[in-house]
N, C-alpha and C. Protein backbone atom coordinates (compact mmCIF):
# COMPACT_ATOMS: atom_id res chain seq x y z
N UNK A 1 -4.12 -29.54 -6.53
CA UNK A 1 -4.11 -28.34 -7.35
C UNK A 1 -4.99 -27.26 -6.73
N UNK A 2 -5.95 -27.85 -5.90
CA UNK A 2 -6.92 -26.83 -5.61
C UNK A 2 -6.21 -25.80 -4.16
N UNK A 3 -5.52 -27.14 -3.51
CA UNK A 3 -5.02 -26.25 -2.59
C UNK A 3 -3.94 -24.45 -3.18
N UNK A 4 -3.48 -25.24 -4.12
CA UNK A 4 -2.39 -24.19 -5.09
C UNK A 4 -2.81 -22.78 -5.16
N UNK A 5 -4.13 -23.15 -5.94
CA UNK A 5 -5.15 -21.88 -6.34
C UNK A 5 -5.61 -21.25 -5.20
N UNK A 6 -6.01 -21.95 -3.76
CA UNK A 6 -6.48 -21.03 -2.88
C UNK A 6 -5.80 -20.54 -2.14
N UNK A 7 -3.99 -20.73 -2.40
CA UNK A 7 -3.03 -19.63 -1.93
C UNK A 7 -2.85 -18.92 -2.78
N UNK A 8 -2.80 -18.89 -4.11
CA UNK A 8 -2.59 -18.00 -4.94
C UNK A 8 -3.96 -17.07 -4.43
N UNK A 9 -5.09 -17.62 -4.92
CA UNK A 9 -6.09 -16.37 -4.32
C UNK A 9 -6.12 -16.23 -3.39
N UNK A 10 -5.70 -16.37 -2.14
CA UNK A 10 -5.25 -15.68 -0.83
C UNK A 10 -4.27 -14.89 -0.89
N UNK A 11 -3.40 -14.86 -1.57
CA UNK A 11 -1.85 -13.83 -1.89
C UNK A 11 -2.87 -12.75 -2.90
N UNK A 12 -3.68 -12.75 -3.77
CA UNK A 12 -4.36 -12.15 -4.54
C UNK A 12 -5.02 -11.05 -3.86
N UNK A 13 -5.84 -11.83 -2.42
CA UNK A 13 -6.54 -11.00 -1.64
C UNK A 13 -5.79 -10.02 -0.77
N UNK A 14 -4.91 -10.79 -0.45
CA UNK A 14 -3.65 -9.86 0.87
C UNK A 14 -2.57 -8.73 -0.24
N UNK A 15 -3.22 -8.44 -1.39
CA UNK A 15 -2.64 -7.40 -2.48
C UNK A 15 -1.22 -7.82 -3.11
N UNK A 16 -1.29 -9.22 -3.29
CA UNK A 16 0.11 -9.34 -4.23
C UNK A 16 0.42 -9.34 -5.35
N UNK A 17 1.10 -8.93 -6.24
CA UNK A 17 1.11 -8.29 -7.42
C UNK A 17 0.80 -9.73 -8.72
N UNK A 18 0.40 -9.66 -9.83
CA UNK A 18 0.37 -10.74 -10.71
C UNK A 18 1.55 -11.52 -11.02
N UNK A 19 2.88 -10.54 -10.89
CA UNK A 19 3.90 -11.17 -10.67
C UNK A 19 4.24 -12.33 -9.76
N UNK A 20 3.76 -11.95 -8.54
CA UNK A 20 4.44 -12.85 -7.11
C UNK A 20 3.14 -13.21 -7.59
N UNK A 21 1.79 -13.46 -7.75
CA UNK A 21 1.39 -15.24 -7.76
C UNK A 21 1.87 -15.79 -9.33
N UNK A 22 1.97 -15.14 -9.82
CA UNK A 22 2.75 -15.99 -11.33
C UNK A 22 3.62 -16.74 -10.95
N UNK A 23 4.78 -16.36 -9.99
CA UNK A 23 5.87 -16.87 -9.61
C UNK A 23 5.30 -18.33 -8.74
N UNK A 24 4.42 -18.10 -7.70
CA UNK A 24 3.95 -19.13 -6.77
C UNK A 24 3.40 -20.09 -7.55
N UNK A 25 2.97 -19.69 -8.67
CA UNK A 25 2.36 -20.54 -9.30
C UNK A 25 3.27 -21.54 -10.19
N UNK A 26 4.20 -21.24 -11.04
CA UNK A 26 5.30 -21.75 -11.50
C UNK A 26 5.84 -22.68 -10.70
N UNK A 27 6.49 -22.20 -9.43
CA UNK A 27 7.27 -23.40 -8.49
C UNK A 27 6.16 -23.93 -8.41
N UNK A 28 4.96 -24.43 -7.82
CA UNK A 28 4.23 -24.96 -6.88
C UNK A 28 3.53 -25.51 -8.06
N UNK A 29 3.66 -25.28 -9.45
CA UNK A 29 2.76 -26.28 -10.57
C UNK A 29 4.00 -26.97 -11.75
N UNK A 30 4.85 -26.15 -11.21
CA UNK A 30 5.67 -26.76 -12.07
C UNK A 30 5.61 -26.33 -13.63
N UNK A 31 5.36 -25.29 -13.97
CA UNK A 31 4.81 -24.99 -15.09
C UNK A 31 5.72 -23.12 -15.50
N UNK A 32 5.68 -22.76 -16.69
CA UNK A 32 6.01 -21.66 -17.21
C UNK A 32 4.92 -21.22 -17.52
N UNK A 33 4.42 -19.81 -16.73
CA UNK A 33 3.31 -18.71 -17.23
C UNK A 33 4.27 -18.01 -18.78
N UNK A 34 3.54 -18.02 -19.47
CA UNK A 34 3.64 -16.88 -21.04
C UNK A 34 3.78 -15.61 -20.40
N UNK A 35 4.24 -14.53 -20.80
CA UNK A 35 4.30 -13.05 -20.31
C UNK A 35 2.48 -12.78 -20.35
N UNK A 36 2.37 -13.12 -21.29
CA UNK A 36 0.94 -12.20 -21.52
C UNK A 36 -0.11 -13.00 -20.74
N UNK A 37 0.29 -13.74 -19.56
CA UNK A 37 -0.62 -14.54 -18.81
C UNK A 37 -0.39 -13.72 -17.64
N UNK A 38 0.72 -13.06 -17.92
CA UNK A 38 1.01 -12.29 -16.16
C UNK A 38 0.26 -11.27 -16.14
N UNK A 39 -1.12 -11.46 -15.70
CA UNK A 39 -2.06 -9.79 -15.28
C UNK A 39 -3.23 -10.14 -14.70
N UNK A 40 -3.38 -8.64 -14.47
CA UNK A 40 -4.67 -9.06 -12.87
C UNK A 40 -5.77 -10.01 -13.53
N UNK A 41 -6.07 -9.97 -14.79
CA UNK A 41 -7.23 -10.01 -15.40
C UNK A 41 -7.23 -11.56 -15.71
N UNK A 42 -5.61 -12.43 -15.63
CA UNK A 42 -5.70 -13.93 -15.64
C UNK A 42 -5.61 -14.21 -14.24
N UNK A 43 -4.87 -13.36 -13.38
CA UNK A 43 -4.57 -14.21 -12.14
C UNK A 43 -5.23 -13.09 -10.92
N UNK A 44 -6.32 -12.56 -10.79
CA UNK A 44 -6.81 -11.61 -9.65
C UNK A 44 -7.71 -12.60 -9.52
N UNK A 45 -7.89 -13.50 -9.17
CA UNK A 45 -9.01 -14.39 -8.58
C UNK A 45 -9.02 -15.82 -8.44
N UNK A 46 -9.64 -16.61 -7.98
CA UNK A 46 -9.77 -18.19 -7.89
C UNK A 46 -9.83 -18.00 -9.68
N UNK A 47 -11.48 -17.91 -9.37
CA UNK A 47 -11.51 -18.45 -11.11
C UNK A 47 -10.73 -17.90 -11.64
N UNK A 48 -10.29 -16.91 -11.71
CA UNK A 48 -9.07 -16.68 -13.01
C UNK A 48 -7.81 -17.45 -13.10
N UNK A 49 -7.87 -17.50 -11.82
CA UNK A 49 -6.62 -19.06 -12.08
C UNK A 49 -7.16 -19.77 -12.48
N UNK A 50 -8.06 -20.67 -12.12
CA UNK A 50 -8.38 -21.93 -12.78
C UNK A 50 -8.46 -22.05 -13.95
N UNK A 51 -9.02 -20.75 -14.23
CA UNK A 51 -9.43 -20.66 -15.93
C UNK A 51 -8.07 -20.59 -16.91
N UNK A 52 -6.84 -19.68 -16.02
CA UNK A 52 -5.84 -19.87 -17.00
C UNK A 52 -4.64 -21.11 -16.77
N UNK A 53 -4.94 -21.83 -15.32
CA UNK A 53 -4.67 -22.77 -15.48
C UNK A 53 -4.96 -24.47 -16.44
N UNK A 54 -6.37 -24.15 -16.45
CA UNK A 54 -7.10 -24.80 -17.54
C UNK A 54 -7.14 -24.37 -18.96
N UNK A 55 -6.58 -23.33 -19.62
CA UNK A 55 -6.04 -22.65 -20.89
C UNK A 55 -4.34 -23.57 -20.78
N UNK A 56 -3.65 -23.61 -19.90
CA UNK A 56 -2.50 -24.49 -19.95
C UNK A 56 -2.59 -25.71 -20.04
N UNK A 57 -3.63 -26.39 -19.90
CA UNK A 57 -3.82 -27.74 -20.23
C UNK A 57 -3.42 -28.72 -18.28
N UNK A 58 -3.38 -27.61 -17.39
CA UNK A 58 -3.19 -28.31 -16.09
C UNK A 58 -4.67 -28.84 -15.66
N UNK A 59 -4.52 -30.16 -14.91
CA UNK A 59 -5.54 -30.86 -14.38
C UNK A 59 -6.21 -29.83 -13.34
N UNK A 60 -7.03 -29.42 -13.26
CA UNK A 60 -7.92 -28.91 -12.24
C UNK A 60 -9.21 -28.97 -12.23
């Protein structure tokens, strides 16, 4: 899982939109983001993934 998150926050850093890591995140966790999970403010960072990956109840 951890590897997951540090491409998502590498796509985060190289300016990719909350959309395209929402999406990376879905295939690669297997999981459905909520609309209101899609924004910089859940997914612009490591920890913010983790944190809203851990609001989904995923092991990390």
């Amino acid at each position: 899982m951890h590897r997951i998150v540090d491409e998502a926050a590498g796509a985060v850093a190289a300016g990719a939109s909350p959309v395209s890591i929402a999406i990376h995140l879905e295939e690669a966790c297997d999981i459905v983001l909520p609309d209101s999970f899609i924004s910089a403010e859940r997914l612009g960072s490591a920890d913010a993934i983790l944190g809203t990956l851990r609001e989904l109840g995923e092991p990390v």
